[in-house]
N, C-alpha and C. Protein backbone atom coordinates (compact mmCIF):
# COMPACT_ATOMS: atom_id res chain seq x y z
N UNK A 1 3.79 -20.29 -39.19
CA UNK A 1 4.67 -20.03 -38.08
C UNK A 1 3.88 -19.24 -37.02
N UNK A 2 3.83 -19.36 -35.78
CA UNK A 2 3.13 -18.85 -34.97
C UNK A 2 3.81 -17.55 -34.33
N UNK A 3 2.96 -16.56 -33.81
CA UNK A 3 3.21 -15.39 -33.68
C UNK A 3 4.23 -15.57 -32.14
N UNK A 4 5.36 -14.57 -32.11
CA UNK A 4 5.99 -14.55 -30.90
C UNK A 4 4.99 -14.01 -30.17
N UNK A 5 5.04 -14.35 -28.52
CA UNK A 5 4.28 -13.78 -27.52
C UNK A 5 4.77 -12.30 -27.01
N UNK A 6 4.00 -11.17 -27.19
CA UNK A 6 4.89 -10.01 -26.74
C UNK A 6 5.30 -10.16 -25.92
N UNK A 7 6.65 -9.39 -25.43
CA UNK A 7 7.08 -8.85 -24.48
C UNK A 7 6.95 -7.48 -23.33
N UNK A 8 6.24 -7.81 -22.52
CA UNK A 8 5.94 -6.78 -21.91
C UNK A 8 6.93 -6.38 -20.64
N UNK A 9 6.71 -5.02 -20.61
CA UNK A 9 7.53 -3.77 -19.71
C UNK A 9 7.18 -3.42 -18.63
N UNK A 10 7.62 -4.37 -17.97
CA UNK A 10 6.46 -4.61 -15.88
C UNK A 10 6.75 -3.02 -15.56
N UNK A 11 7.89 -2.14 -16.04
CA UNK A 11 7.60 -0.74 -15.83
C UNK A 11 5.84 0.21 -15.90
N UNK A 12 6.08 -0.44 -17.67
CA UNK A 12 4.65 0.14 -18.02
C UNK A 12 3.23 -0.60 -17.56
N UNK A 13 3.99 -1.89 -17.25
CA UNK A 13 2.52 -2.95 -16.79
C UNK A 13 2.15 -1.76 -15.49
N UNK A 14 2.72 -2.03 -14.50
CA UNK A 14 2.98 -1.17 -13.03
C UNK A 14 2.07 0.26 -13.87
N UNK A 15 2.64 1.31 -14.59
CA UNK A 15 1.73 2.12 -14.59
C UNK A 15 0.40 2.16 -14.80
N UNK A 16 0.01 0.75 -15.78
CA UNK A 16 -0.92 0.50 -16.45
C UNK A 16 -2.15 -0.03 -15.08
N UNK A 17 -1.16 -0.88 -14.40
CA UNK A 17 -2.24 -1.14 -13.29
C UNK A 17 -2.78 -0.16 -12.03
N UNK A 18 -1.58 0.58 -12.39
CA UNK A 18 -2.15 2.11 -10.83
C UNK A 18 -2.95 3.13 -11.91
N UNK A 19 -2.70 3.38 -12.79
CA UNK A 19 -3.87 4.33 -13.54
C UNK A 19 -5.03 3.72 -13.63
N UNK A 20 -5.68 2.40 -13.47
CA UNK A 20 -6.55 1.88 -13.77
C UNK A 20 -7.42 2.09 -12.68
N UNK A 21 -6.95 1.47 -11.68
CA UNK A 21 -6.95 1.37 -10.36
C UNK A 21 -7.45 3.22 -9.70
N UNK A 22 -6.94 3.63 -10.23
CA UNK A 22 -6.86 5.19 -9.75
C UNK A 22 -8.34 6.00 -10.50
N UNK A 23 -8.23 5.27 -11.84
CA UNK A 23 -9.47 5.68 -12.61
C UNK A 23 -11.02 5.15 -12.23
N UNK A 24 -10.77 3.71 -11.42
CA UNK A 24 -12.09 3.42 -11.14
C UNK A 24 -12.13 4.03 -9.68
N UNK A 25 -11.15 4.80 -9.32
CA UNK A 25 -11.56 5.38 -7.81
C UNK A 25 -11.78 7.23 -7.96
N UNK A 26 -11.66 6.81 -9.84
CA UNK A 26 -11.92 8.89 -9.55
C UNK A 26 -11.16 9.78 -9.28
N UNK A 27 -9.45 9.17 -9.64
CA UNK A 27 -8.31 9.99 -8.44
C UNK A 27 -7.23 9.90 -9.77
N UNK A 28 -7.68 10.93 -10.54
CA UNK A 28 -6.76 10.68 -11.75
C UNK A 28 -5.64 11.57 -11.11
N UNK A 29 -4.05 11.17 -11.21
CA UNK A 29 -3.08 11.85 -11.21
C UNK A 29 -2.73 12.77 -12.50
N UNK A 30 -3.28 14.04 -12.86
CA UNK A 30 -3.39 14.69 -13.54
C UNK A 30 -1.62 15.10 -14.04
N UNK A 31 -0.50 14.84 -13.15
CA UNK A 31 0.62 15.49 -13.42
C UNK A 31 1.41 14.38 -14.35
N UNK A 32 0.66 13.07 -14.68
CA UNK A 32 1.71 12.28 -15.80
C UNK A 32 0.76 12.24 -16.47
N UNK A 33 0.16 13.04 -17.33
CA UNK A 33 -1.02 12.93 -18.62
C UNK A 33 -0.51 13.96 -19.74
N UNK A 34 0.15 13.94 -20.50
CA UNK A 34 0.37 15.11 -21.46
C UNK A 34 -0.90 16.26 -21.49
N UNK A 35 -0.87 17.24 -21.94
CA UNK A 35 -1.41 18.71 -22.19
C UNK A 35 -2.65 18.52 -22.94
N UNK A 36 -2.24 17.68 -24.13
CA UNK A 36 -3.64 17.38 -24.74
C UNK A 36 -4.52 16.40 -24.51
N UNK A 37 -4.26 15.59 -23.50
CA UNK A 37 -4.95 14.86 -22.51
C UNK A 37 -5.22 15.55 -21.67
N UNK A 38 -4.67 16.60 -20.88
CA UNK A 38 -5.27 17.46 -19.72
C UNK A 38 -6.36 18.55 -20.47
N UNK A 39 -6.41 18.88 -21.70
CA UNK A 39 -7.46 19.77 -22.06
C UNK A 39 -8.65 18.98 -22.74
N UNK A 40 -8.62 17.78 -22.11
CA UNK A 40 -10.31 17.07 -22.63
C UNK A 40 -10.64 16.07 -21.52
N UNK A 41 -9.79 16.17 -20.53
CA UNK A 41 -9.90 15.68 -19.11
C UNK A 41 -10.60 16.80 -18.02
N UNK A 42 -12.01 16.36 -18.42
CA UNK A 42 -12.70 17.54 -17.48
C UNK A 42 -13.22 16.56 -16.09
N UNK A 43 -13.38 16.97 -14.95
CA UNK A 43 -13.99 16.78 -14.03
C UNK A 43 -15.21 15.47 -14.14
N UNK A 44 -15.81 15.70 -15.16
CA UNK A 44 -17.54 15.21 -15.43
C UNK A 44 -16.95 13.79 -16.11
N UNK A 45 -15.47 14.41 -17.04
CA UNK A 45 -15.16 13.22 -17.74
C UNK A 45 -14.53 11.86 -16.60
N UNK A 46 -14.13 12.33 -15.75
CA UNK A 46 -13.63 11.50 -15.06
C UNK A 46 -14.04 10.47 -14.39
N UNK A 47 -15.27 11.44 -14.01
CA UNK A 47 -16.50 11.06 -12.81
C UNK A 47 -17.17 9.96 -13.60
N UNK A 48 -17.68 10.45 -15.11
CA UNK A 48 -18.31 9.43 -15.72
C UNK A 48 -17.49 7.81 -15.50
N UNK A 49 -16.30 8.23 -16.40
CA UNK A 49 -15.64 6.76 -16.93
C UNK A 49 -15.03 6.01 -15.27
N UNK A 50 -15.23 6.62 -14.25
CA UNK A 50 -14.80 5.91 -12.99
C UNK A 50 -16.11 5.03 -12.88
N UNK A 51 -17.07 6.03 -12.57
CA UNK A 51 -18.57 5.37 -12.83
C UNK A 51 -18.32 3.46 -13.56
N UNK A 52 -18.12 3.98 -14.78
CA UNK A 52 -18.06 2.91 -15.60
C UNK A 52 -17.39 2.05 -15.23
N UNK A 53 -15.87 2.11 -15.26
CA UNK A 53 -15.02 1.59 -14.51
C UNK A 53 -15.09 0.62 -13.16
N UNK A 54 -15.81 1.18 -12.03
CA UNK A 54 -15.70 0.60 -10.68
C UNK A 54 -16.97 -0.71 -11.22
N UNK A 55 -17.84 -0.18 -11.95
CA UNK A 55 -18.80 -1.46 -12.12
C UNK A 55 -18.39 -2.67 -12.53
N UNK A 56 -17.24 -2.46 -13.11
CA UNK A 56 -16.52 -4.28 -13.21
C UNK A 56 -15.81 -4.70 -12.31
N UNK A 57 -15.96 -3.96 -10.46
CA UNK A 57 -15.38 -4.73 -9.43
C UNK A 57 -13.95 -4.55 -9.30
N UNK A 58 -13.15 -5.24 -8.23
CA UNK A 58 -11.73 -5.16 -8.17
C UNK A 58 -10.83 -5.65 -9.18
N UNK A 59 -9.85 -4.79 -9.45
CA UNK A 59 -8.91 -5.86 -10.74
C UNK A 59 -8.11 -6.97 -10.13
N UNK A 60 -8.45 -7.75 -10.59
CA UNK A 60 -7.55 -9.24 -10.71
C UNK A 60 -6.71 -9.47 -11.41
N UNK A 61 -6.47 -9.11 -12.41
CA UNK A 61 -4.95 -9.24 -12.98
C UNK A 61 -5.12 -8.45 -14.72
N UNK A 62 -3.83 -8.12 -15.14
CA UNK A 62 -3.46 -6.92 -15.82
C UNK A 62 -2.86 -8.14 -17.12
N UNK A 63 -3.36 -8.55 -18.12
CA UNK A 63 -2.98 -9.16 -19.55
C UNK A 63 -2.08 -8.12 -20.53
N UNK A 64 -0.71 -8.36 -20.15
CA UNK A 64 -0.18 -7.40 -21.96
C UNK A 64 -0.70 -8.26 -23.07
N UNK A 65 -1.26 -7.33 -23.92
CA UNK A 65 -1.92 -8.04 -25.48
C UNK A 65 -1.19 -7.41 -26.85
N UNK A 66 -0.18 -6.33 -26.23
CA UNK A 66 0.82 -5.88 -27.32
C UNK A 66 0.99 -4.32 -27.46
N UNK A 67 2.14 -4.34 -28.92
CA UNK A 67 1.74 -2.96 -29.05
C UNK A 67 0.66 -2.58 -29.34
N UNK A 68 0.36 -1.15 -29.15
CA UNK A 68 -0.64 -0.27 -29.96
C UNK A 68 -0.09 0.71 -30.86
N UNK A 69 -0.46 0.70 -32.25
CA UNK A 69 0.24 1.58 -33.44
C UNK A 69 -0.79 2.44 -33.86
N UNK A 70 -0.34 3.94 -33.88
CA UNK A 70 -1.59 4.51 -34.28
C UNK A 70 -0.85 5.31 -35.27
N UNK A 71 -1.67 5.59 -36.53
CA UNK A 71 -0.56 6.69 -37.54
C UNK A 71 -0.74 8.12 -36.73
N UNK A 72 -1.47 8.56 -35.99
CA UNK A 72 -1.97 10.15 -35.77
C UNK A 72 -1.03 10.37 -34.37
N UNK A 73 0.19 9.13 -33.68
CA UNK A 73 1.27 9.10 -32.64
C UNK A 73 1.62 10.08 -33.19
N UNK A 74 2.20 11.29 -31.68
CA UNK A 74 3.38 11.90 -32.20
C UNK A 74 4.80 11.46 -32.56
N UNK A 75 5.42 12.21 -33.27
CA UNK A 75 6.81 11.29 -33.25
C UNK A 75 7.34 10.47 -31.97
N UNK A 76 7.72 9.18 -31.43
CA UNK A 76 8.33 9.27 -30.34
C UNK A 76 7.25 8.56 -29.80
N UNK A 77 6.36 8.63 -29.73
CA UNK A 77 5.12 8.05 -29.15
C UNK A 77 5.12 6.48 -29.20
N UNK A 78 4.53 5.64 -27.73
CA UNK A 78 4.74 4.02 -28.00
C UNK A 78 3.77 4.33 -27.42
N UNK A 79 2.95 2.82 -28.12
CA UNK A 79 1.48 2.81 -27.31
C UNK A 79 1.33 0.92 -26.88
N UNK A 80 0.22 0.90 -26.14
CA UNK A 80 0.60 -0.12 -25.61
C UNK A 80 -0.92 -1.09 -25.34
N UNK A 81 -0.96 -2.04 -25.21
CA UNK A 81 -2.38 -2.72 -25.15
C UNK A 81 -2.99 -3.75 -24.37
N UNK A 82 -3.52 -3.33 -23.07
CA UNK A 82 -3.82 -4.30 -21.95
C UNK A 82 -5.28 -5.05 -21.98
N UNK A 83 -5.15 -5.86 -21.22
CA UNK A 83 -7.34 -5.95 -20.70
C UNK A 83 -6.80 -6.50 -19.02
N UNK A 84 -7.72 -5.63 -18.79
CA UNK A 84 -8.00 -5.68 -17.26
C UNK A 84 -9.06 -6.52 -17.14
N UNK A 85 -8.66 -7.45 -16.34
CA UNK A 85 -9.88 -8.49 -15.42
C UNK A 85 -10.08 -7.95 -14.41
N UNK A 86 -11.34 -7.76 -13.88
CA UNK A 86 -11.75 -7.87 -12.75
C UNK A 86 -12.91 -8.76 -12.27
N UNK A 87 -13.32 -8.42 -11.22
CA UNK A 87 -14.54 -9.18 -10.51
C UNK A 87 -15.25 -9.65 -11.39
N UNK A 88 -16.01 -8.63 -11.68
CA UNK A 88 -17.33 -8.39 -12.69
C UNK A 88 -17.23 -8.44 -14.43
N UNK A 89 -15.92 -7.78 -14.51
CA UNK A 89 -16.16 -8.03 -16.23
C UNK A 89 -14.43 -7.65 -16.34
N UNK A 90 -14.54 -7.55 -17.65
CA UNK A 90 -13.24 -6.92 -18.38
C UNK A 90 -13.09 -5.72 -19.90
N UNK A 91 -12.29 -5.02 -19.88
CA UNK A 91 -11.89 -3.96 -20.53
C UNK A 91 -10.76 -3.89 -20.85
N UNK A 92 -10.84 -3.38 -22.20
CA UNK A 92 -9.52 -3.12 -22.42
C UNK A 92 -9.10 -1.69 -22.52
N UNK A 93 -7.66 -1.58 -22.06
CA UNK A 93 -6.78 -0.30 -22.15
C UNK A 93 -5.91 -0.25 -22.89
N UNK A 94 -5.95 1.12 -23.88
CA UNK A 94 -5.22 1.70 -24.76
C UNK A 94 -4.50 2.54 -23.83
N UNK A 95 -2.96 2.57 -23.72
CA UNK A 95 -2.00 3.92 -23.33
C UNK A 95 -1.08 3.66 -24.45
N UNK A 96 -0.93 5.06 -24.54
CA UNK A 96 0.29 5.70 -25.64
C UNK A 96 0.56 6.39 -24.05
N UNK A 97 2.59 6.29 -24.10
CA UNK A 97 3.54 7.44 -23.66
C UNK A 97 4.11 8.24 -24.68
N UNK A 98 4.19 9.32 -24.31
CA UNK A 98 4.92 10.30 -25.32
C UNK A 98 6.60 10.22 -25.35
N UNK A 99 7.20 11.11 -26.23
CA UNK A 99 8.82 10.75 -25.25
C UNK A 99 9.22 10.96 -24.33
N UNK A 100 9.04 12.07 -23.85
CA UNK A 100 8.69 12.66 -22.58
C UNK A 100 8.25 11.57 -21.26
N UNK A 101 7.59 10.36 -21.80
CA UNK A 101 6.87 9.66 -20.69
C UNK A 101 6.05 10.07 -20.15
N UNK A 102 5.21 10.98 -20.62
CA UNK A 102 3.59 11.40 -20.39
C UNK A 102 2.69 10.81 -21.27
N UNK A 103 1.71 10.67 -20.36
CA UNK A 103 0.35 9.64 -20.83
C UNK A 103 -0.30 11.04 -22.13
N UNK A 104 -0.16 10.21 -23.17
CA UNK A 104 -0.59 10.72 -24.50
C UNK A 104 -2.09 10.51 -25.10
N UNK A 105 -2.39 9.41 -24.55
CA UNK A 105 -4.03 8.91 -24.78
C UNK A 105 -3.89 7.80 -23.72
N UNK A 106 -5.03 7.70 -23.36
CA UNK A 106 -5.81 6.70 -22.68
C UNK A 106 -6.84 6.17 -23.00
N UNK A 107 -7.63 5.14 -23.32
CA UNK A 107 -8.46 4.99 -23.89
C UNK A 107 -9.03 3.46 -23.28
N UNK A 108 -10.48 3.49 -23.05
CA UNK A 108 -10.66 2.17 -22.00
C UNK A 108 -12.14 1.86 -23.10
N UNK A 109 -12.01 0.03 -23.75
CA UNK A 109 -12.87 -0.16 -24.71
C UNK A 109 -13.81 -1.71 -23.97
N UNK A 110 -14.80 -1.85 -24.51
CA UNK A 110 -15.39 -2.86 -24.11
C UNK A 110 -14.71 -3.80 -25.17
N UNK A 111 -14.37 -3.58 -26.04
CA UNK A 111 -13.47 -5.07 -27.20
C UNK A 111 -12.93 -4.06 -27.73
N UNK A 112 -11.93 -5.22 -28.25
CA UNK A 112 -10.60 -5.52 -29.28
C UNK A 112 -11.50 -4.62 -30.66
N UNK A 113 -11.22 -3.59 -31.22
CA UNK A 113 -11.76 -3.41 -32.61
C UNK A 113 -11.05 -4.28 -33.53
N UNK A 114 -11.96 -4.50 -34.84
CA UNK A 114 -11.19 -5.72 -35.58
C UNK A 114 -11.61 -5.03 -36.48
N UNK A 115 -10.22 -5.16 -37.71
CA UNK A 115 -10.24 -4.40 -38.79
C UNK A 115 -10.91 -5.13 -39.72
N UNK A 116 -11.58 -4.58 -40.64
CA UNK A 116 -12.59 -5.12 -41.20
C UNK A 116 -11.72 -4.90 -43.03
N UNK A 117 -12.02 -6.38 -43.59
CA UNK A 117 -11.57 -6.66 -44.43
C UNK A 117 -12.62 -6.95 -46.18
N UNK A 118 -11.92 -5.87 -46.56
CA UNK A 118 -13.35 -6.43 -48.05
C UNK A 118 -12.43 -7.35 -48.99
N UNK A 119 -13.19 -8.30 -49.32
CA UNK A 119 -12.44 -9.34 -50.18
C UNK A 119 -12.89 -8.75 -51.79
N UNK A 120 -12.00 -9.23 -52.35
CA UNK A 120 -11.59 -8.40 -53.62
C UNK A 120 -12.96 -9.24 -54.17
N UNK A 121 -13.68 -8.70 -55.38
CA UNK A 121 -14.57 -9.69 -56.20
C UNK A 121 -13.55 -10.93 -57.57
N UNK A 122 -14.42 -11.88 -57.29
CA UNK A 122 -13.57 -12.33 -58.17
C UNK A 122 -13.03 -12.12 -60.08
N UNK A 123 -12.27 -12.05 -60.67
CA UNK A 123 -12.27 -11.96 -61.54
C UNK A 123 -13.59 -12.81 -62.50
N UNK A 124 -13.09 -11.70 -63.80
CA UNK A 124 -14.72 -12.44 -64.82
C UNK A 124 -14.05 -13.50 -65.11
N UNK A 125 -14.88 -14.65 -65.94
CA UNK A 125 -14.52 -16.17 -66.15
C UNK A 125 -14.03 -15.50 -67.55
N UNK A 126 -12.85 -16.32 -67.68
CA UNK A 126 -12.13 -15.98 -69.18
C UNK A 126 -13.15 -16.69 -70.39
């Protein structure tokens, strides 16, 4: 049976595409980021990952790819899972909101991590 296509929240799409947008210009809106995102959000950090960021060009369009589930969410916490196209390349974005609706993590990856699977050995021959 094939997987339903998520449903995505043009609310959160919309945030997902102005934080992005804002991050490759260096202009983080510091007042929707939760506390423990604002105490590892330094200046240098910003500067870097904009750096990074603007080198894949203008965004062209914003892909929902689903939830994001993390066990270490606070209670209340939804996270969420984009890839940004642009010009030059693409990335993907991790946001968790808190309940509150403050940005809880952010997180911008060159790929999808894929969980890595050990196959059992086979049993001995009877």
């Amino acid at each position: 049976m094939p997987t339903p296509t998520p449903v995505e929240d043009p609310s959160i799409t919309k945030l997902v595409r102005t934080q992005f947008v804002l991050w490759q210009a260096g202009s983080v809106n510091k007042d929707l980021y939760a506390q423990q995102v604002l105490d590892k959000l330094s200046d240098a950090t910003i500067a870097q990952t904009s750096k990074g960021l603007a080198q894949l060009g203008a965004l062209t369009e914003v892909v929902y790819l689903g939830p994001w589930i993390e066990p270490d969410f606070p209670p209340g916490a939804r996270g969420f899972v984009y890839q940004m196209r642009c010009t030059i390349g693409n990335v993907y974005l991790f946001l968790a909101l808190d309940p509150q609706g403050k940005i809880a993590t952010i997180l911008f990856k060159n790929r999808l991590d894929v969980e890595t699977v050990t196959p059992r050995p086979s049993p001995p021959p009877a």
